[in-house]
N, C-alpha and C. Protein backbone atom coordinates (compact mmCIF):
# COMPACT_ATOMS: atom_id res chain seq x y z
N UNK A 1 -4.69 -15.18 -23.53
CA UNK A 1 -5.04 -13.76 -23.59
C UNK A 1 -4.74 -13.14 -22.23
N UNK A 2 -3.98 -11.99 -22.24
CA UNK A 2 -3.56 -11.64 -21.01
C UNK A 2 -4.78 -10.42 -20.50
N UNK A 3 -4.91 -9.89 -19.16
CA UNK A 3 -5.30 -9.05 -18.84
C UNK A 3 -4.98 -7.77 -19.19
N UNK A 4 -5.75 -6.77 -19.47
CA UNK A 4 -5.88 -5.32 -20.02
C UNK A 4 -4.91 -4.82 -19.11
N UNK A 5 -4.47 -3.99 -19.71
CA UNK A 5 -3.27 -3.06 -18.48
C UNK A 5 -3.71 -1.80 -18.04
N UNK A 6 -3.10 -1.93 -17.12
CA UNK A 6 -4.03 -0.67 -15.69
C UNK A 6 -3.73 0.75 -16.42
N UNK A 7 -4.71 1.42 -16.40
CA UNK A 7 -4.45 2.72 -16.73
C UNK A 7 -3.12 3.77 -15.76
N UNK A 8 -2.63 4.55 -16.32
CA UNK A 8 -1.50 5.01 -15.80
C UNK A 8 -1.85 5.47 -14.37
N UNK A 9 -0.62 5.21 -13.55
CA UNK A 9 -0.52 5.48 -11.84
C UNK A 9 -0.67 6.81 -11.74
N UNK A 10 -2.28 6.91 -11.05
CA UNK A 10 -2.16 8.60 -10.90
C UNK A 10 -2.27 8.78 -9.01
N UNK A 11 -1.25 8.74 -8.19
CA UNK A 11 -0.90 8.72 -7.16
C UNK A 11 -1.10 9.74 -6.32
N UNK A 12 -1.70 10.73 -6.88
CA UNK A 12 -2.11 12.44 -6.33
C UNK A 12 -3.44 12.17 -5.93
N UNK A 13 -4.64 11.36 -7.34
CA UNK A 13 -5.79 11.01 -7.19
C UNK A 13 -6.23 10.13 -6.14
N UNK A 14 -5.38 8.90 -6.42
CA UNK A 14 -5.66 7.83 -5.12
C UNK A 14 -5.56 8.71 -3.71
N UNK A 15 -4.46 9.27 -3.15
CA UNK A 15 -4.33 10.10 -1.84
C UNK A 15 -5.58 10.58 -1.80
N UNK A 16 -5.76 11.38 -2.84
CA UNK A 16 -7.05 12.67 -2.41
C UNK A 16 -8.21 11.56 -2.35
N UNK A 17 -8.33 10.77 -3.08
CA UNK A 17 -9.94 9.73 -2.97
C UNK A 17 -9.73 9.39 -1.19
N UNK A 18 -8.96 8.98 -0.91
CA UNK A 18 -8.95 8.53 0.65
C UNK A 18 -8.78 9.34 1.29
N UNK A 19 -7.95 11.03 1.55
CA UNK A 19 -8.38 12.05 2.37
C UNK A 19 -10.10 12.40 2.27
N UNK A 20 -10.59 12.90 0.99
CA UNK A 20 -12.04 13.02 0.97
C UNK A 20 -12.42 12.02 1.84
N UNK A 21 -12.88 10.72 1.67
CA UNK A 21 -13.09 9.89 2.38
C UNK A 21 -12.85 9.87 4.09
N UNK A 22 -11.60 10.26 4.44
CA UNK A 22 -11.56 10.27 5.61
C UNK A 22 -10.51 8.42 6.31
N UNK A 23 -10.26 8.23 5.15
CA UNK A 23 -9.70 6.53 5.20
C UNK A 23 -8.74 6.49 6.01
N UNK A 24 -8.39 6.06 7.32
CA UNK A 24 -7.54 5.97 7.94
C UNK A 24 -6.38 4.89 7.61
N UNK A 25 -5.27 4.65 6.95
CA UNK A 25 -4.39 3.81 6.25
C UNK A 25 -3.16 4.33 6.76
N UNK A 26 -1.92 3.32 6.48
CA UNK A 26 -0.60 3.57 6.61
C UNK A 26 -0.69 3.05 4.83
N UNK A 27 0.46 3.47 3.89
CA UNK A 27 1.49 3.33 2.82
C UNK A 27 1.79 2.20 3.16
N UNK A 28 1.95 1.18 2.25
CA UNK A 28 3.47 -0.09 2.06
C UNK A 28 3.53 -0.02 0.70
N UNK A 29 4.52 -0.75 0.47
CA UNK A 29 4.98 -1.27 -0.36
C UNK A 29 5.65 -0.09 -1.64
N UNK A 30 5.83 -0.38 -2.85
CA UNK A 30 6.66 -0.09 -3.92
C UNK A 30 6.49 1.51 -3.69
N UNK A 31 5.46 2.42 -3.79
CA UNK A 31 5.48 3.41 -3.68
C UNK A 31 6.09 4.17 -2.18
N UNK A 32 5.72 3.42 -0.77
CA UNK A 32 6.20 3.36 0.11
C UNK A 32 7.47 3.47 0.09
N UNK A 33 7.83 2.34 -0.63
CA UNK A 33 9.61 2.28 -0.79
C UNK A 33 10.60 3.84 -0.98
N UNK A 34 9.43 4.16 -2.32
CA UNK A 34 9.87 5.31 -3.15
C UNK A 34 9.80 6.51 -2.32
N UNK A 35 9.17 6.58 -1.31
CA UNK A 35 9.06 7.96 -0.27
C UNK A 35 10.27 7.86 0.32
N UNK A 36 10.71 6.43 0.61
CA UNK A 36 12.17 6.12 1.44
C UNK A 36 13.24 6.29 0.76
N UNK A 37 12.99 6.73 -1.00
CA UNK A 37 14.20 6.62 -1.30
C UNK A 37 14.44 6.26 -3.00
N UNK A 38 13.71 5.11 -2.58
CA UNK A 38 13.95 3.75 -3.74
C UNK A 38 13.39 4.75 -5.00
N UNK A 39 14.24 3.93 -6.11
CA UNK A 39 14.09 4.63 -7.15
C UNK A 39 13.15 3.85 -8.58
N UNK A 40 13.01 2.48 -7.70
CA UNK A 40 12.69 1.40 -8.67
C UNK A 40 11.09 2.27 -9.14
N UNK A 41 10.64 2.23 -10.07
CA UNK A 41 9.01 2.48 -10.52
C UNK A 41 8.01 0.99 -9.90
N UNK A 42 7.18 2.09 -9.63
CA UNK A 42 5.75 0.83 -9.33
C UNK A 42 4.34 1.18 -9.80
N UNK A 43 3.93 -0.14 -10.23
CA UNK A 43 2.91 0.68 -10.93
C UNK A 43 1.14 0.16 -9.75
N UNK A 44 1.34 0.20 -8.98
CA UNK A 44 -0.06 0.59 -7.83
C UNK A 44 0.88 1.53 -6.58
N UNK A 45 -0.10 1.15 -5.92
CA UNK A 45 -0.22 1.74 -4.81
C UNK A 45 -1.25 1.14 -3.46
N UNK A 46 -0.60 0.90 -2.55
CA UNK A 46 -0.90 -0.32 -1.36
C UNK A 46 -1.03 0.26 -0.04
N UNK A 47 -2.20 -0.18 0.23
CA UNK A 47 -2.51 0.26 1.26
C UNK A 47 -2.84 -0.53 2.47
N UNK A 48 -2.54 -0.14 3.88
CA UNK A 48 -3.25 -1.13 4.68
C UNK A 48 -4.35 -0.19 5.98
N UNK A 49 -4.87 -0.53 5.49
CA UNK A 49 -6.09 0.45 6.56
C UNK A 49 -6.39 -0.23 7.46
N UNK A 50 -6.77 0.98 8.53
CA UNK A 50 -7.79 0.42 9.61
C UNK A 50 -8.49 -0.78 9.61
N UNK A 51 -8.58 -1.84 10.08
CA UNK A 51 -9.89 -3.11 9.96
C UNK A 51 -10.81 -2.70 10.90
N UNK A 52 -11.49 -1.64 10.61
CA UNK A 52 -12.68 -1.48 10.91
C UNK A 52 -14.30 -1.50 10.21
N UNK A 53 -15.29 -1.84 10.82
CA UNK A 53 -16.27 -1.92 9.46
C UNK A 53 -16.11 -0.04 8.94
N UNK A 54 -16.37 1.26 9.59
CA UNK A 54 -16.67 1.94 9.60
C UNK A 54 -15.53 2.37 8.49
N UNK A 55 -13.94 2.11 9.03
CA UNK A 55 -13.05 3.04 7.67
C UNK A 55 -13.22 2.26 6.54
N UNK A 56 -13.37 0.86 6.73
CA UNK A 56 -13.42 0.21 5.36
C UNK A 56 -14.82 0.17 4.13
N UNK A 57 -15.96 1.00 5.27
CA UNK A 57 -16.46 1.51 4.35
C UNK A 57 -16.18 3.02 3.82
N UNK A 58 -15.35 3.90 4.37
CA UNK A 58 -15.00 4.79 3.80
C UNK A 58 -14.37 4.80 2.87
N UNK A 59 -13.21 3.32 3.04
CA UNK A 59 -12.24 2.86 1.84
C UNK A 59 -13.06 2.18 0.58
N UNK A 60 -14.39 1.49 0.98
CA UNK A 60 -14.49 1.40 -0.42
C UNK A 60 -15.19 2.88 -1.01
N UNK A 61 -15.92 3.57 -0.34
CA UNK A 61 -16.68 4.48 -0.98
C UNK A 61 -15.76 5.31 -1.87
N UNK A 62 -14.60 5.66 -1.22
CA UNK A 62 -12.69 6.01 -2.02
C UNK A 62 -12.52 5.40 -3.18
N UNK A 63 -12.74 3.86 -3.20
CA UNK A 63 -12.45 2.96 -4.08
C UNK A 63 -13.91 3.49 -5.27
N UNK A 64 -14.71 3.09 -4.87
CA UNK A 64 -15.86 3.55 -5.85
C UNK A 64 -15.94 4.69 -6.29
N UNK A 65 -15.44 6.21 -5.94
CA UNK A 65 -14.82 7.18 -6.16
C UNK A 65 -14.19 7.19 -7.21
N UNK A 66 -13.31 5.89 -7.34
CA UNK A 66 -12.27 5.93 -8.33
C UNK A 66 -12.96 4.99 -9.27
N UNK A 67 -13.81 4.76 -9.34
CA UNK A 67 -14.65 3.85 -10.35
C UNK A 67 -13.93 2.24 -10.44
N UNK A 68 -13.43 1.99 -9.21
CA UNK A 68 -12.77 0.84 -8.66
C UNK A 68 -13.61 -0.36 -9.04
N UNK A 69 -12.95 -1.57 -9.89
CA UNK A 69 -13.76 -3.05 -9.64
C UNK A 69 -12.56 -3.84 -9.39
N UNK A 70 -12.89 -5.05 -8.35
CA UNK A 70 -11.68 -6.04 -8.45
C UNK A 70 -11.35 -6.43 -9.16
N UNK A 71 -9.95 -6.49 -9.34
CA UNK A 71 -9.37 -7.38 -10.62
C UNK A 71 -9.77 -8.83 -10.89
N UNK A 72 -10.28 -8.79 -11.83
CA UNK A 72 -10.04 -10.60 -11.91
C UNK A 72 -11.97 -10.83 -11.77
N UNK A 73 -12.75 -9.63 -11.02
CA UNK A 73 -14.01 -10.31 -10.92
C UNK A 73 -15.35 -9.51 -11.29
N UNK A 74 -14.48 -8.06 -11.66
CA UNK A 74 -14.73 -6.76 -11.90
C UNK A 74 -16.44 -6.26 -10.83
N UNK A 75 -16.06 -6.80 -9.69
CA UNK A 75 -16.64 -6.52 -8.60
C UNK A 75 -17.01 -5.57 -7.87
N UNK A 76 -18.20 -4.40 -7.73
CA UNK A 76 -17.32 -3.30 -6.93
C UNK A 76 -17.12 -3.16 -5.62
N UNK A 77 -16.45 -2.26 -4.66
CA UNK A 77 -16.23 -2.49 -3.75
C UNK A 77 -17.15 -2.29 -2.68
N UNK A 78 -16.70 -3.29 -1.83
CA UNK A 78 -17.87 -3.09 -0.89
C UNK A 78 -17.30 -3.48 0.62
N UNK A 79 -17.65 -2.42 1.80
CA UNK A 79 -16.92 -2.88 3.20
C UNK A 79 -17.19 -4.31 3.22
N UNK A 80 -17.95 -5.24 3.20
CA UNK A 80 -18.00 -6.69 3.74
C UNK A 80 -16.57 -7.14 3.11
N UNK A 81 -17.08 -7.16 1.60
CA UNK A 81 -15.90 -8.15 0.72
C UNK A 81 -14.34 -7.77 1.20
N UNK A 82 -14.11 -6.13 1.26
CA UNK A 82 -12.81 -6.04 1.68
C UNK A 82 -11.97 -6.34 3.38
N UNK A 83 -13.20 -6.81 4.14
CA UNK A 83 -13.27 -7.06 5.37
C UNK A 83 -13.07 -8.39 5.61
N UNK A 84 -13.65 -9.03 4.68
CA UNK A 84 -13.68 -10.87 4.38
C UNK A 84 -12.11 -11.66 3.94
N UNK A 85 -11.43 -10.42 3.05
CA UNK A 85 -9.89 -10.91 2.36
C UNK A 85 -9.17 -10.47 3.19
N UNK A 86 -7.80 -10.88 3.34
CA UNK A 86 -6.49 -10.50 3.82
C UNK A 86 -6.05 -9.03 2.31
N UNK A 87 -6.42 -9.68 1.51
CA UNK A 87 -5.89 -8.47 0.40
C UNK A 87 -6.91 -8.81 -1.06
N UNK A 88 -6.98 -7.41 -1.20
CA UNK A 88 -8.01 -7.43 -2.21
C UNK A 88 -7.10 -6.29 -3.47
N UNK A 89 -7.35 -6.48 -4.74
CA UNK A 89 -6.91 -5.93 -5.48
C UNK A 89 -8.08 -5.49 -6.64
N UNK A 90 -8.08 -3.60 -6.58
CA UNK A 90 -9.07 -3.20 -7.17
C UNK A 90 -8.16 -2.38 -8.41
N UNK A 91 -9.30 -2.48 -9.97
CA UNK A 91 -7.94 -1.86 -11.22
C UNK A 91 -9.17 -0.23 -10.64
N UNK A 92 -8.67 0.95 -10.77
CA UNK A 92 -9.54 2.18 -10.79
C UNK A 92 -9.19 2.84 -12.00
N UNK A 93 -9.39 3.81 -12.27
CA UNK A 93 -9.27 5.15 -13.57
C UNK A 93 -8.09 5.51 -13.00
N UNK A 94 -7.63 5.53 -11.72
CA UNK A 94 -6.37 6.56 -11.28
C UNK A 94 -4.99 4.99 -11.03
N UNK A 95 -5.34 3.91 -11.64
CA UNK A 95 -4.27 2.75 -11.40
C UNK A 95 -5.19 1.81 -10.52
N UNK A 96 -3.88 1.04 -10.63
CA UNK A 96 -3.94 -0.03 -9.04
C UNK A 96 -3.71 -0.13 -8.06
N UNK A 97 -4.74 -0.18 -7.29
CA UNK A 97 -4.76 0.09 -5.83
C UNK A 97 -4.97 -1.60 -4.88
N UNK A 98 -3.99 -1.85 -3.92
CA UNK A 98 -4.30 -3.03 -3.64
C UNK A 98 -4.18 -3.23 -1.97
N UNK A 99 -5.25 -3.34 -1.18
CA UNK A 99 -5.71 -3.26 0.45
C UNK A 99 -4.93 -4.64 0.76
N UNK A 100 -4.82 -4.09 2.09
CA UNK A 100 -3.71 -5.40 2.43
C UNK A 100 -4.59 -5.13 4.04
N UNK A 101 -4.66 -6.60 4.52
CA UNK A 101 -5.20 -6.85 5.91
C UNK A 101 -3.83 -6.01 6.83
N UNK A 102 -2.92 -6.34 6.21
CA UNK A 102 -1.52 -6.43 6.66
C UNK A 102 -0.03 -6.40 6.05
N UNK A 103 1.21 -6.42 6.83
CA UNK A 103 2.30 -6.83 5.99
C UNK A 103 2.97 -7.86 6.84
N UNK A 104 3.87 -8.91 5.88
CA UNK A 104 4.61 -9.17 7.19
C UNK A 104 5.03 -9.36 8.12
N UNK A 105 5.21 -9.73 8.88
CA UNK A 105 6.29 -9.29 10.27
C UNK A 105 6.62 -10.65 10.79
N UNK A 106 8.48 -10.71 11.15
CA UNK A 106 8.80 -11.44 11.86
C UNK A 106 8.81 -13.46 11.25
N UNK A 107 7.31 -13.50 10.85
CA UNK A 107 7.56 -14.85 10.73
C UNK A 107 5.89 -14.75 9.63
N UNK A 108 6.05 -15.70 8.80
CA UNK A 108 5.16 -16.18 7.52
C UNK A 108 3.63 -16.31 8.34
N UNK A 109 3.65 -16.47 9.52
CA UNK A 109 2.33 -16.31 10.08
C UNK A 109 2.08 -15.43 10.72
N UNK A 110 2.68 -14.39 11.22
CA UNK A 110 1.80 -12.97 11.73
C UNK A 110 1.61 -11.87 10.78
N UNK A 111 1.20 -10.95 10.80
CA UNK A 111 1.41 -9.49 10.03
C UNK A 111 1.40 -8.15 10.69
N UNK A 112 1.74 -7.42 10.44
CA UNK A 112 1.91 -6.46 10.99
C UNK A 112 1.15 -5.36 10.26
N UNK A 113 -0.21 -4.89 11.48
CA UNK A 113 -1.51 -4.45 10.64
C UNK A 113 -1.25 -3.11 10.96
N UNK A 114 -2.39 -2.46 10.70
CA UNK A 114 -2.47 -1.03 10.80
C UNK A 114 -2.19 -0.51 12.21
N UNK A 115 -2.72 -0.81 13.80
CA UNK A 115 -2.22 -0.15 14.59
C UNK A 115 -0.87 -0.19 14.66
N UNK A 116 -0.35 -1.45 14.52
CA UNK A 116 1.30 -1.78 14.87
C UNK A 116 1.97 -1.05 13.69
N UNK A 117 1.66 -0.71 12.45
CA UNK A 117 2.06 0.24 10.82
C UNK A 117 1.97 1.66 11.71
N UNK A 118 0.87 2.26 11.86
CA UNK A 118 0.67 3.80 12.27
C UNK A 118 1.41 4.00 13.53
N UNK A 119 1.81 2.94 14.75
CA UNK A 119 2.65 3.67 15.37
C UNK A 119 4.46 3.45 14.90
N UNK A 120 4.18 3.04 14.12
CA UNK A 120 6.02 2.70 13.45
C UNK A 120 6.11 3.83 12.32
N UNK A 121 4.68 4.50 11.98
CA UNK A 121 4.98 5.05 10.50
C UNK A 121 5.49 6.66 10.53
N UNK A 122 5.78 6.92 9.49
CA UNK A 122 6.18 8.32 9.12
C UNK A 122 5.15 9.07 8.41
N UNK A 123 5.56 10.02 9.12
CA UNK A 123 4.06 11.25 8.17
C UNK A 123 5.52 12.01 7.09
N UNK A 124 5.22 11.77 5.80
CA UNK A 124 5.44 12.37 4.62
C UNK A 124 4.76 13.17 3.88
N UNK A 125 4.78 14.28 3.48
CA UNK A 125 4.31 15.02 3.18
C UNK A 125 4.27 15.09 1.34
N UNK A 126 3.69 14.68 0.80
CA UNK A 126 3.59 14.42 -0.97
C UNK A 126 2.04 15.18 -1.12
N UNK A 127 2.66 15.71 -2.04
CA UNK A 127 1.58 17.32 -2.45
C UNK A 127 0.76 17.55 -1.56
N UNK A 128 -0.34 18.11 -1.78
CA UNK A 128 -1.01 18.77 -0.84
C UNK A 128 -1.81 17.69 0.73
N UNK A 129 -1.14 15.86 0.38
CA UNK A 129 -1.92 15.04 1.52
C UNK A 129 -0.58 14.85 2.54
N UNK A 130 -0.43 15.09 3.62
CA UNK A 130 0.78 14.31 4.75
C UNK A 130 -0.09 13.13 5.14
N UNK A 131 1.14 11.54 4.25
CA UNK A 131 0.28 10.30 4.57
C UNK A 131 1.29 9.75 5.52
N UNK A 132 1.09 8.73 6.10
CA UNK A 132 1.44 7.74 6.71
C UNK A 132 2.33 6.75 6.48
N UNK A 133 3.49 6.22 6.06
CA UNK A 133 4.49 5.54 5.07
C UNK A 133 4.80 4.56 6.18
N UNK A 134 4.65 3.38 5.66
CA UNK A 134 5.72 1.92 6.64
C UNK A 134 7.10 2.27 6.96
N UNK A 135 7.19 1.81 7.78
CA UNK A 135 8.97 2.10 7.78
C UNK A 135 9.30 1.09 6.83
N UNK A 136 10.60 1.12 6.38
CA UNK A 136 11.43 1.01 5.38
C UNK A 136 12.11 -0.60 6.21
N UNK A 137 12.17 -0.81 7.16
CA UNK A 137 12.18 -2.22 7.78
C UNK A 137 10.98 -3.18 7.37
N UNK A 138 9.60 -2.76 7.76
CA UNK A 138 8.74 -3.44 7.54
C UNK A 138 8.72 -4.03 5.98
N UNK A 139 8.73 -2.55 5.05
CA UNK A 139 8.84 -2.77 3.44
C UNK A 139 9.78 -3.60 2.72
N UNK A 140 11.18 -4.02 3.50
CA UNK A 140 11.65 -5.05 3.33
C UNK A 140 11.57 -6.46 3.67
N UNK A 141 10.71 -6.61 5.26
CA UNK A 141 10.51 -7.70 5.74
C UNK A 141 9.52 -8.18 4.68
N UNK A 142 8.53 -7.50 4.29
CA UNK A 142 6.94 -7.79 3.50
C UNK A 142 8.10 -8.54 2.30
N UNK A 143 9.10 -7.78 1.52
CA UNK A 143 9.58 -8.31 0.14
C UNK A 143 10.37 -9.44 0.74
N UNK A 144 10.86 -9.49 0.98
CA UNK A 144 11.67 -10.80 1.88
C UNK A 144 10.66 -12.10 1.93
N UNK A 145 10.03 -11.92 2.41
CA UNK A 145 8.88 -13.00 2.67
C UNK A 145 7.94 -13.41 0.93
N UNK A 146 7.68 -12.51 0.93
CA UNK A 146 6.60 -12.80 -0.76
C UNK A 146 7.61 -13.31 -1.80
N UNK A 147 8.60 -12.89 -1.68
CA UNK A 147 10.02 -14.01 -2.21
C UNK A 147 9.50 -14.12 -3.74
N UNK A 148 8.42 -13.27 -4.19
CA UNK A 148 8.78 -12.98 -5.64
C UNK A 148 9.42 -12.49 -6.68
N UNK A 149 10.07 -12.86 -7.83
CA UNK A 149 10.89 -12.09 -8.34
C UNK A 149 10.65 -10.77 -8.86
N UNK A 150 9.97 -9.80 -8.67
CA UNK A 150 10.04 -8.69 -8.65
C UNK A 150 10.48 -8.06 -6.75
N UNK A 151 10.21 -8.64 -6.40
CA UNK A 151 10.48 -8.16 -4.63
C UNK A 151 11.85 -8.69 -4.62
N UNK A 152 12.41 -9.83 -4.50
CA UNK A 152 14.08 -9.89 -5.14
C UNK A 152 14.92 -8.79 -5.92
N UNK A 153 14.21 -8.46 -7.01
CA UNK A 153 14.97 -7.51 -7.69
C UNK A 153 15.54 -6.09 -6.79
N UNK A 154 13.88 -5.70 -5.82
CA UNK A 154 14.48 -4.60 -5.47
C UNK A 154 14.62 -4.57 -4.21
N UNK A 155 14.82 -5.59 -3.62
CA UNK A 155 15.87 -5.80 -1.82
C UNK A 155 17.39 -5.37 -1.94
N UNK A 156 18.12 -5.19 -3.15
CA UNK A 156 19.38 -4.85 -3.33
C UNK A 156 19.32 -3.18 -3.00
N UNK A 157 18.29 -2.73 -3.77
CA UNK A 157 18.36 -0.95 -3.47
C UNK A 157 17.11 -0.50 -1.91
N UNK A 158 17.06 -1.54 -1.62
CA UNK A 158 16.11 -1.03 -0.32
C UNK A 158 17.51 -1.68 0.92
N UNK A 159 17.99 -2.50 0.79
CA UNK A 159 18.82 -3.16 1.77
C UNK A 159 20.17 -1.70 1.83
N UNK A 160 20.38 -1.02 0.83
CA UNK A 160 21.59 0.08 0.79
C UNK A 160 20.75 1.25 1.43
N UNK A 161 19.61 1.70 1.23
CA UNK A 161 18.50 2.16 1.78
C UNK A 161 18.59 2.60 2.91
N UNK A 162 18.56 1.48 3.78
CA UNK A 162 18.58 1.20 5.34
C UNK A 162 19.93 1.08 5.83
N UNK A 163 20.85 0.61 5.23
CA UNK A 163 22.18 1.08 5.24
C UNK A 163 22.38 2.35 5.70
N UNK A 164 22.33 3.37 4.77
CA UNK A 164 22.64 4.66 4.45
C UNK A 164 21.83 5.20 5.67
N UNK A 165 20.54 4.86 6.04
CA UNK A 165 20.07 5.65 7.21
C UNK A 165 20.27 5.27 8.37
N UNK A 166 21.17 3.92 8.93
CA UNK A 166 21.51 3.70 10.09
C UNK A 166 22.82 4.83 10.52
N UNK A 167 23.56 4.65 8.87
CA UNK A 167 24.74 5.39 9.30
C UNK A 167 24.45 7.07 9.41
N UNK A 168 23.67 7.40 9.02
CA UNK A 168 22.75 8.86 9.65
C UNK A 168 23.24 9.19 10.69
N UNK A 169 24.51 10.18 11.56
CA UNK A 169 24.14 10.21 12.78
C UNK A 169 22.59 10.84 13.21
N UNK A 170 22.59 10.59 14.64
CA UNK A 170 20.88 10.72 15.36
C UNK A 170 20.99 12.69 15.46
């Protein structure tokens, strides 16, 4: 018996639950991608926040906002638990939303967290929130490494990606 499927990605809602909040986060991953470009669909939305006790209780109160329980334990959120994991994955009313300690970087044992994300990141502007987006290096290093076949699939249209914006003149 497989798991229930996430209610549809509502990506306007998630933003606004964490502006209300006040959640200090950078963007990664699939949706990240998609600010850069990528055209592939994703169905969450990933975040890596501050590791602080103070934003990560803002992030869950965001998360509980969204009537958030972890997948798999239907848990709700709470600053300790999301402070305790490297990555936690919550299903909400507005999709899947999944906190990451980190991404990546360089080698299978470091990551590259939120201060080292927010000074590399881009402020994008998607409806009425300007968020924070990984660079488009990092979002490939993260798929590179997790070496799953959905992250395989879409290193072909993120690798032309970064292509296309080196050759950008400055």
């Amino acid at each position: 018996m497989s798991a229930p499927s996430p209610p549809p990605l509502e990506v306007a809602a998630v933003l606004a639950a964490l502006r209300e909040h006040d959640v200090k986060y950078v963007l990664v991953g699939g949706f990240a991608a998609r600010l850069h470009g990528a055209v592939r669909v994703t169905s969450d939305v990933d975040v890596c926040p501050a590791w602080d006790r103070d934003n990560l209780t803002r992030l869950a109160s965001a998360l509980r906002s969204l009537g958030a329980t972890e997948k798999g334990t239907g848990i709700a959120p709470d600053a300790g638990l999301i402070y305790s994991m490297e990555i936690t994955n919550w299903r909400t009313t507005a999709g899947d939303v999944d906190v990451l300690l980190g991404i990546p970087d360089k080698s299978r044992y470091e990551k590259a967290q939120y201060r080292q994300l927010h000074e590399q990141a881009l402020a994008v502007q998607v409806g009425a929130d300007t968020i924070e987006v990984a660079p488009l290096t990092a979002i490939i290093r993260s798929k590179e490494i997790a070496d799953r076949p959905k992250d395989r699939e879409a290193l072909p249209e993120l690798y032309q990606l970064a292509d296309r914006g080196r050759q950008r003149p400055r």
